[in-house]
Protein backbone atom coordinates (compact mmCIF):
# COMPACT_ATOMS: atom_id res chain seq x y z
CA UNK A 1 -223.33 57.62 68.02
CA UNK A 2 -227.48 57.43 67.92
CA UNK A 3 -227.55 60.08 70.71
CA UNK A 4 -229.34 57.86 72.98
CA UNK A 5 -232.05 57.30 70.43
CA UNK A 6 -231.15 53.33 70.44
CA UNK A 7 -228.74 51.05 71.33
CA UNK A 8 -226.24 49.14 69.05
CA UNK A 9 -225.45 45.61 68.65
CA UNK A 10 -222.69 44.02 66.99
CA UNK A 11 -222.22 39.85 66.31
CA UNK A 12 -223.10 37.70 63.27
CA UNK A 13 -224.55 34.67 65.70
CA UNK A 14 -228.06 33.72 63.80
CA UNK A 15 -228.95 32.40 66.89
CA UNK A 16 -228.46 35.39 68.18
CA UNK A 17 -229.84 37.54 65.75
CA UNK A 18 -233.61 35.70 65.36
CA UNK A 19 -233.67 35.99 69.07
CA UNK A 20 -233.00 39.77 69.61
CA UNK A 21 -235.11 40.48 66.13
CA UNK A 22 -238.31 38.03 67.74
CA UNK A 23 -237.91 39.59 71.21
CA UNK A 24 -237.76 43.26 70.24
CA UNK A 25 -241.31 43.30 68.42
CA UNK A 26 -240.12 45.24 65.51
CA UNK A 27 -242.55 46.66 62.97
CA UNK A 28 -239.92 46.46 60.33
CA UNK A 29 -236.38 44.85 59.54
CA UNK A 30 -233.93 46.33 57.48
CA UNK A 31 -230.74 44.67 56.51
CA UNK A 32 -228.57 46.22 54.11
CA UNK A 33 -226.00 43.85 52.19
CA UNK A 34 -225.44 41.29 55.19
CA UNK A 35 -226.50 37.55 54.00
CA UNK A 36 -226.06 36.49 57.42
CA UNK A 37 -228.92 38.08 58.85
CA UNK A 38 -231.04 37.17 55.92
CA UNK A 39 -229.95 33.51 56.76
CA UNK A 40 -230.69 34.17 60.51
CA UNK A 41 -234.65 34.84 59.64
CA UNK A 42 -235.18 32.40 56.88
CA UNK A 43 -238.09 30.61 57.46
CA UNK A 44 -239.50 32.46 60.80
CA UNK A 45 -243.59 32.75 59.13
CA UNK A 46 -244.31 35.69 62.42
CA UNK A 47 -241.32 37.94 61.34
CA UNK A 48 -242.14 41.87 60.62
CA UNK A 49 -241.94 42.73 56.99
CA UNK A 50 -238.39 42.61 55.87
CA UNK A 51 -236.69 45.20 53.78
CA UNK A 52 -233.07 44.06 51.84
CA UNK A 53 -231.89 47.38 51.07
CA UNK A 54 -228.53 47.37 48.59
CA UNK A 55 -225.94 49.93 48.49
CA UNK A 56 -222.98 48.12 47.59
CA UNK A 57 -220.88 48.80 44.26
CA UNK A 58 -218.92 45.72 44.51
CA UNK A 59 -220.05 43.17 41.61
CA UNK A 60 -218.87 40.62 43.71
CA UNK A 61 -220.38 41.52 47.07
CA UNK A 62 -223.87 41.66 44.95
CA UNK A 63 -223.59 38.02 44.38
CA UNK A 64 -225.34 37.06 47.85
CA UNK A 65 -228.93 38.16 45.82
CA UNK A 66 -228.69 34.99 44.04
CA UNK A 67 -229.00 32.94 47.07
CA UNK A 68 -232.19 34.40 48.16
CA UNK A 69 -234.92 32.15 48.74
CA UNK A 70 -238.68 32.46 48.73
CA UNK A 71 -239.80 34.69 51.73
CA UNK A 72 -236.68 35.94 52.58
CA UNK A 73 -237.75 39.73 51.99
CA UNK A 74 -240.77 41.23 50.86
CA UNK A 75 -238.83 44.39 49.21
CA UNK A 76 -235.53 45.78 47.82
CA UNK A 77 -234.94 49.91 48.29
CA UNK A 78 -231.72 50.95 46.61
CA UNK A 79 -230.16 54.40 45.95
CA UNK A 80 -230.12 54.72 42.00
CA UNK A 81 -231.39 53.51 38.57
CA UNK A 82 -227.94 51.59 38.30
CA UNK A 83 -228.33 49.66 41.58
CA UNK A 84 -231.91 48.59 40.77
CA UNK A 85 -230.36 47.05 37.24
CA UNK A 86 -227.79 45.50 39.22
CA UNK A 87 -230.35 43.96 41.82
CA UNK A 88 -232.32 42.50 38.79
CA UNK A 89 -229.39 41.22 37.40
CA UNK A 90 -228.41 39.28 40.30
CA UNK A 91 -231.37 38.37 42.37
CA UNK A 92 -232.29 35.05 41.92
CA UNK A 93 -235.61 33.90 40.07
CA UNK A 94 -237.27 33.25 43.94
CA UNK A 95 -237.42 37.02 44.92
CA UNK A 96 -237.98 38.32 41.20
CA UNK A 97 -240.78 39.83 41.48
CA UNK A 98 -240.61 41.63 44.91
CA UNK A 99 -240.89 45.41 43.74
CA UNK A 100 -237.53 47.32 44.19
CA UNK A 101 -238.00 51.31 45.51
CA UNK A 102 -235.48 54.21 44.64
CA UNK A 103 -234.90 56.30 47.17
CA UNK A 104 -231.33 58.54 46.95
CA UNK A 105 -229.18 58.49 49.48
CA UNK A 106 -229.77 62.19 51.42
CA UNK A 107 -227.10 65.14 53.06
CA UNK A 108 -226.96 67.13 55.34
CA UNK A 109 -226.95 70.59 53.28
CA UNK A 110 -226.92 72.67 56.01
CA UNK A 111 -223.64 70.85 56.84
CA UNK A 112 -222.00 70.53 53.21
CA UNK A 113 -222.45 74.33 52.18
CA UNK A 114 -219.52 76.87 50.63
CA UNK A 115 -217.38 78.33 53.43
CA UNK A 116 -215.18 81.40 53.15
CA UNK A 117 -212.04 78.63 54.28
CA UNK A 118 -209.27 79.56 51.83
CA UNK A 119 -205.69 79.28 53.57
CA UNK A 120 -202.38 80.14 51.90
CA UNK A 121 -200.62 77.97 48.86
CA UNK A 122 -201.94 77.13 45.40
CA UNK A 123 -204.44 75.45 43.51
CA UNK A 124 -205.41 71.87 44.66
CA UNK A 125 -206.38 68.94 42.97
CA UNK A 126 -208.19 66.67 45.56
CA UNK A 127 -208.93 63.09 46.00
CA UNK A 128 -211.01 61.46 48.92
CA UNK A 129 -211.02 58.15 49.78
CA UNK A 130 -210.01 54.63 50.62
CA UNK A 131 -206.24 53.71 49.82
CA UNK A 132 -207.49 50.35 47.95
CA UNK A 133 -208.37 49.13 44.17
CA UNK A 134 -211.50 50.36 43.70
CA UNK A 135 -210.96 53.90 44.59
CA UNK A 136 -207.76 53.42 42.40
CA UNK A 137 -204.98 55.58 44.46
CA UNK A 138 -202.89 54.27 41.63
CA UNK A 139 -205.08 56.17 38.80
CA UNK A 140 -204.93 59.47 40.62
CA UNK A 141 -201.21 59.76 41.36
CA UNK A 142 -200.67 59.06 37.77
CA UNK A 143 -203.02 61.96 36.49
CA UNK A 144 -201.09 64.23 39.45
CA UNK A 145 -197.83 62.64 37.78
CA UNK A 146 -199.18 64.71 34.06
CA UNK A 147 -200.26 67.40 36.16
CA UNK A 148 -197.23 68.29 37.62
CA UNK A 149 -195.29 68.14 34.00
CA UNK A 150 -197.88 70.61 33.03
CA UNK A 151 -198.21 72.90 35.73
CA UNK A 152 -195.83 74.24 38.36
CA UNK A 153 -197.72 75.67 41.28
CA UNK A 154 -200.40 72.57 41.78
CA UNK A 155 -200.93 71.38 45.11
CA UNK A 156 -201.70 66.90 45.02
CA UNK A 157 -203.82 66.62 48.07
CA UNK A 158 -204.89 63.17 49.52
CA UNK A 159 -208.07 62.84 52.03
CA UNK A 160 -208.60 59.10 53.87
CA UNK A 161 -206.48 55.93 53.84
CA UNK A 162 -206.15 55.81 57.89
CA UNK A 163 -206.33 51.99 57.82
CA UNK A 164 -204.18 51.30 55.28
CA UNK A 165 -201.62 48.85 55.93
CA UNK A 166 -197.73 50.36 55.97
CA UNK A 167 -196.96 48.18 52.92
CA UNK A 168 -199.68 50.18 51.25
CA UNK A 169 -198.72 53.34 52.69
CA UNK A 170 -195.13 52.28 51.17
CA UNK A 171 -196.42 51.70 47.55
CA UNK A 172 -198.50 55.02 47.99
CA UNK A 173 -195.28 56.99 48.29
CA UNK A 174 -193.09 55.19 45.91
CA UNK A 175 -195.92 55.86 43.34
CA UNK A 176 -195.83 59.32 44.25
CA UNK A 177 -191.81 59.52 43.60
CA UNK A 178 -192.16 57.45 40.48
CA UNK A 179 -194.77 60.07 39.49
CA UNK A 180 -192.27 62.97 40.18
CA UNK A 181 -195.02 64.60 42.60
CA UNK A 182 -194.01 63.70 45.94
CA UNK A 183 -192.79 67.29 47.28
CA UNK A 184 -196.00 68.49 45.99
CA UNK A 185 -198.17 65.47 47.57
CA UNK A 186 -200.14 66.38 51.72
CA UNK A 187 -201.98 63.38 52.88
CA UNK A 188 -204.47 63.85 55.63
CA UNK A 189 -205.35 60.03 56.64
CA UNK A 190 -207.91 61.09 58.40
CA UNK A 191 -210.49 64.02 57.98
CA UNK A 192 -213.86 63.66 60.97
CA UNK A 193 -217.25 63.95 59.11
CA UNK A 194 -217.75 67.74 60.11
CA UNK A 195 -214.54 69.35 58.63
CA UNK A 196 -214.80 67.88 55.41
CA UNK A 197 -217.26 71.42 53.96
CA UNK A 198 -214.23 73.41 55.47
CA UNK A 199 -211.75 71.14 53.35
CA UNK A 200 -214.37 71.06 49.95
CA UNK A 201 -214.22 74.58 50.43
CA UNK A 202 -210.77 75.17 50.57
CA UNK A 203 -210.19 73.62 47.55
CA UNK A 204 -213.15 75.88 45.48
CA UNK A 205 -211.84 78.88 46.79
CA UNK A 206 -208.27 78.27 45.90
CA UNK A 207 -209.68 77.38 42.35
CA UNK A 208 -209.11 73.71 42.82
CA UNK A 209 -210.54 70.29 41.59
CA UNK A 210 -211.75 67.38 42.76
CA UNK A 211 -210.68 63.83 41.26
CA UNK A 212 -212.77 60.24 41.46
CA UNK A 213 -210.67 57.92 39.90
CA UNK A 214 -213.02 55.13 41.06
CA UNK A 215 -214.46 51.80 39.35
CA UNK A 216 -217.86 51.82 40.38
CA UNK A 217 -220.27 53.53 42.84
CA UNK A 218 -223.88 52.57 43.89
CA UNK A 219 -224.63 56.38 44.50
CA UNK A 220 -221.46 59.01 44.66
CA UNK A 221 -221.95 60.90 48.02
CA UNK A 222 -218.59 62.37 48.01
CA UNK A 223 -219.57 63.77 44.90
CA UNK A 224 -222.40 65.41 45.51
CA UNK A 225 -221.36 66.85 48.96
CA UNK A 226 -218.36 68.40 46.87
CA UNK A 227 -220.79 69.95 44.22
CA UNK A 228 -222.88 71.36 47.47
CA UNK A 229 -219.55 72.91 48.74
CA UNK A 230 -218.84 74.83 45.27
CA UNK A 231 -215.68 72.04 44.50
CA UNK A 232 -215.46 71.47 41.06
CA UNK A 233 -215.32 67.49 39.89
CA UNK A 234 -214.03 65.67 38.12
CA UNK A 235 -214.86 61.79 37.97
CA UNK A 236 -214.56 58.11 35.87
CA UNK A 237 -217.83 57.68 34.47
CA UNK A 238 -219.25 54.92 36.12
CA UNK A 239 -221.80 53.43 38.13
CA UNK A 240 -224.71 55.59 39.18
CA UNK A 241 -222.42 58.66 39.11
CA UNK A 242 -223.81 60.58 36.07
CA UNK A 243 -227.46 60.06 37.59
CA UNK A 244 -226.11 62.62 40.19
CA UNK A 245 -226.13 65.59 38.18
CA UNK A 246 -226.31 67.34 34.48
CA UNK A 247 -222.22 67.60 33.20
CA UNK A 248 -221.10 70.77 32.95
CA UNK A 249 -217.77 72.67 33.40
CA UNK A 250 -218.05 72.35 37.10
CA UNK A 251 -219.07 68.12 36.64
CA UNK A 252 -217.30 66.37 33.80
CA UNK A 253 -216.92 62.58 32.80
CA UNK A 254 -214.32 60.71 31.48
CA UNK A 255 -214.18 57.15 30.29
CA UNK A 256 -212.47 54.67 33.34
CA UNK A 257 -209.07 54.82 33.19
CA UNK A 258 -207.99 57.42 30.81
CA UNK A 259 -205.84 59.19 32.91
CA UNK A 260 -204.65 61.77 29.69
CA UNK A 261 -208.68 62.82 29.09
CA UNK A 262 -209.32 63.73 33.19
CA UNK A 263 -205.78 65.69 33.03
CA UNK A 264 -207.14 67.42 30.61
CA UNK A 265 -210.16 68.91 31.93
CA UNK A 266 -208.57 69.30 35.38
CA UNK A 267 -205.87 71.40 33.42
CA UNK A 268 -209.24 73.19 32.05
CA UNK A 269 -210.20 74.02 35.36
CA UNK A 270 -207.30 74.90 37.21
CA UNK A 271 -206.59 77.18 33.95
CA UNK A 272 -209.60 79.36 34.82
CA UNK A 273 -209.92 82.63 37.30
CA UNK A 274 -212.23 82.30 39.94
CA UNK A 275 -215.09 84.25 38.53
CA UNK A 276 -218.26 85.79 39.99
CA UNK A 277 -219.81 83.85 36.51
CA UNK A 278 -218.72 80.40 38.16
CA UNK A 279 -219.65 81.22 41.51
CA UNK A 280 -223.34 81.71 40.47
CA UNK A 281 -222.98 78.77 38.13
CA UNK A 282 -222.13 76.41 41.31
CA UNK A 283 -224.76 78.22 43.05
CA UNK A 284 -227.33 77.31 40.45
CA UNK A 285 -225.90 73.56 41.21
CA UNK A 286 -226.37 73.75 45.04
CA UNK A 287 -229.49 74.90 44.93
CA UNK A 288 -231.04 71.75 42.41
CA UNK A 289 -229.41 69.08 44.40
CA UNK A 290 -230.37 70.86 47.85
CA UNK A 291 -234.26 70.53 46.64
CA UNK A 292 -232.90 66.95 45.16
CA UNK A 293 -231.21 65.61 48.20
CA UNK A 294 -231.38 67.36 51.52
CA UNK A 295 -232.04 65.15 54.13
CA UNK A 296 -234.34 68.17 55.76
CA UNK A 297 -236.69 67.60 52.91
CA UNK A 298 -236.98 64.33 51.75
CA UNK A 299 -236.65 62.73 54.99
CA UNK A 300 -240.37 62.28 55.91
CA UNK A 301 -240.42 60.77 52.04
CA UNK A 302 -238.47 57.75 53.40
CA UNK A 303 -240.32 57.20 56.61
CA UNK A 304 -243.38 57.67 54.42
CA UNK A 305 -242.38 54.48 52.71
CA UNK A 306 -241.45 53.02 55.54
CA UNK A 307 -244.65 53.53 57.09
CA UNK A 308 -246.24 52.38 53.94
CA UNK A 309 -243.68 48.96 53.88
CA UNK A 310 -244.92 47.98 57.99
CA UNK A 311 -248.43 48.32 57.27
């Protein structure tokens, strides 16, 4: 996985964990979002300078940053202007002052770029994700379900869900037959890392539309590596997902939940031709968030800090 660059180790032992952190000589520690390793260096007075970096969503996997005690870390870096609210709200009073750095999360743009991937059928409307709550499967199959009252020739397509249980994969269809959309509904449980531009792609160039239907997100990486592809999107607005990018036709909003107001503007989209005009207008949108987020440019930035944080 790290191309021989290091090796990995798995196991929650503190024991363990102090022992293979003391005996590797580390200039820095990160942890991100595991209490357990914060527990296993509590208290060591010789341990490298200790970065708690947060990335989770979850309100209620946030709640281990009120147990922190004095000395635990000596900094918080998070991805957005939401997470560091949500750090301050939950950190307890011993690590309140330790400084908390922003630093996006960063893509591979040379990966997540427009192909000319187009196949045969009709116009998509896309979700990717986990088959749980918080992506909220439920939310999407029932904007499909107006959808598909509304237009004929609309393509559902579903992207992730491989470990899903079978119950869930159960509800998932009955949902979809309930909704009146399951002849119309593909689901690809599994899509590797690489082919996802090719599938982003598909969808723009078949003058399709992405859907997040989700109830919070730290950051939104799906999002922007569908904007860098030229997919159109569509999302709840929530978390630090409008920090990603201006609105626009190609990025709208809608309050969580209201499954009527995003079947709207997906029917807005899907109504248009695909235009030289919107091409150059998603070009425009690739090129800001390439010089925002490409991990070719901004990744000296975060060994700057890094640097900065050891020394």
């Amino acid at each position: 996985m790290l191309g021989g660059y290091a090796n990995l180790h798995f196991g929650l032992n503190q024991g363990n964990t102090r022992k293979f952190v003391e005996e590797g000589g580390f200039d820095l520690v990160i942890i991100i979002d595991s209490e357990e390793y914060i527990a296993a260096l509590r208290g060591w007075k010789g341990r490298p300078p200790l970065v708690i970096e947060v990335h989770t969503s979850i309100e209620s996997n946030l709640e281990y940053l009120g147990n922190l005690e004095e000395g635990d870390a000596d900094i918080f870096v998070t991805v957005s202007e939401y997470m560091r609210e949500r750090i301050c709200f939950h950190r307890s009073e011993a690590v309140g002052d330790l400084e908390i750095i922003k630093f996006e999360n960063v893509v591979d743009t040379e990966l997540f770029k427009k192909t000319d991937d187009k196949g045969e059928g009709g116009k998509i409307v896309l979700w990717i994700g986990k088959i749980d709550d918080h992506k909220d499967w439920r939310k999407f199959l029932e904007i499909c379900g107006i959808l598909g009252e509304r237009l004929n020739e609309v393509e559902f397509w579903i992207a992730g869900g491989q470990t899903c249980t079978e119950k869930r994969a159960q509800e998932l269809f009955e949902e979809a037959e309930k909704q009146n959309i399951i002849s119309r509904i593909r689901w690809f449980d599994r899509i590797e890392n690489e082919k996802i531009p090719r599938l982003l792609s598909l969808v723009s160039n078949r003058g399709g539309v992405k859907i997040v239907t989700s109830h919070g997100e730290s950051f939104g990486m799906s999002i922007l590596e569908s904007l860098l592809c030229g997919c159109p999107v569509i999302s709840s607005d929530v978390g630090a997902i409008p920090e990603i990018c201006e609105t626009g036709e190609n990025f709208q909003l809608y309050e969580l939940g209201d499954a009527r107001a995003a079947s709207e503007m997906a029917i807005g989209v899907l109504s248009r031709n695909i235009s030289e005009a919107n091409n150059s207008e998603m070009e425009k949108i690739r090129v800001k968030l390439d010089a925002e987020y490409s991990s070719a440019n901004r990744s000296k930035e975060y060994w700057k800090i890094l640097q900065e944080i050891a020394n």
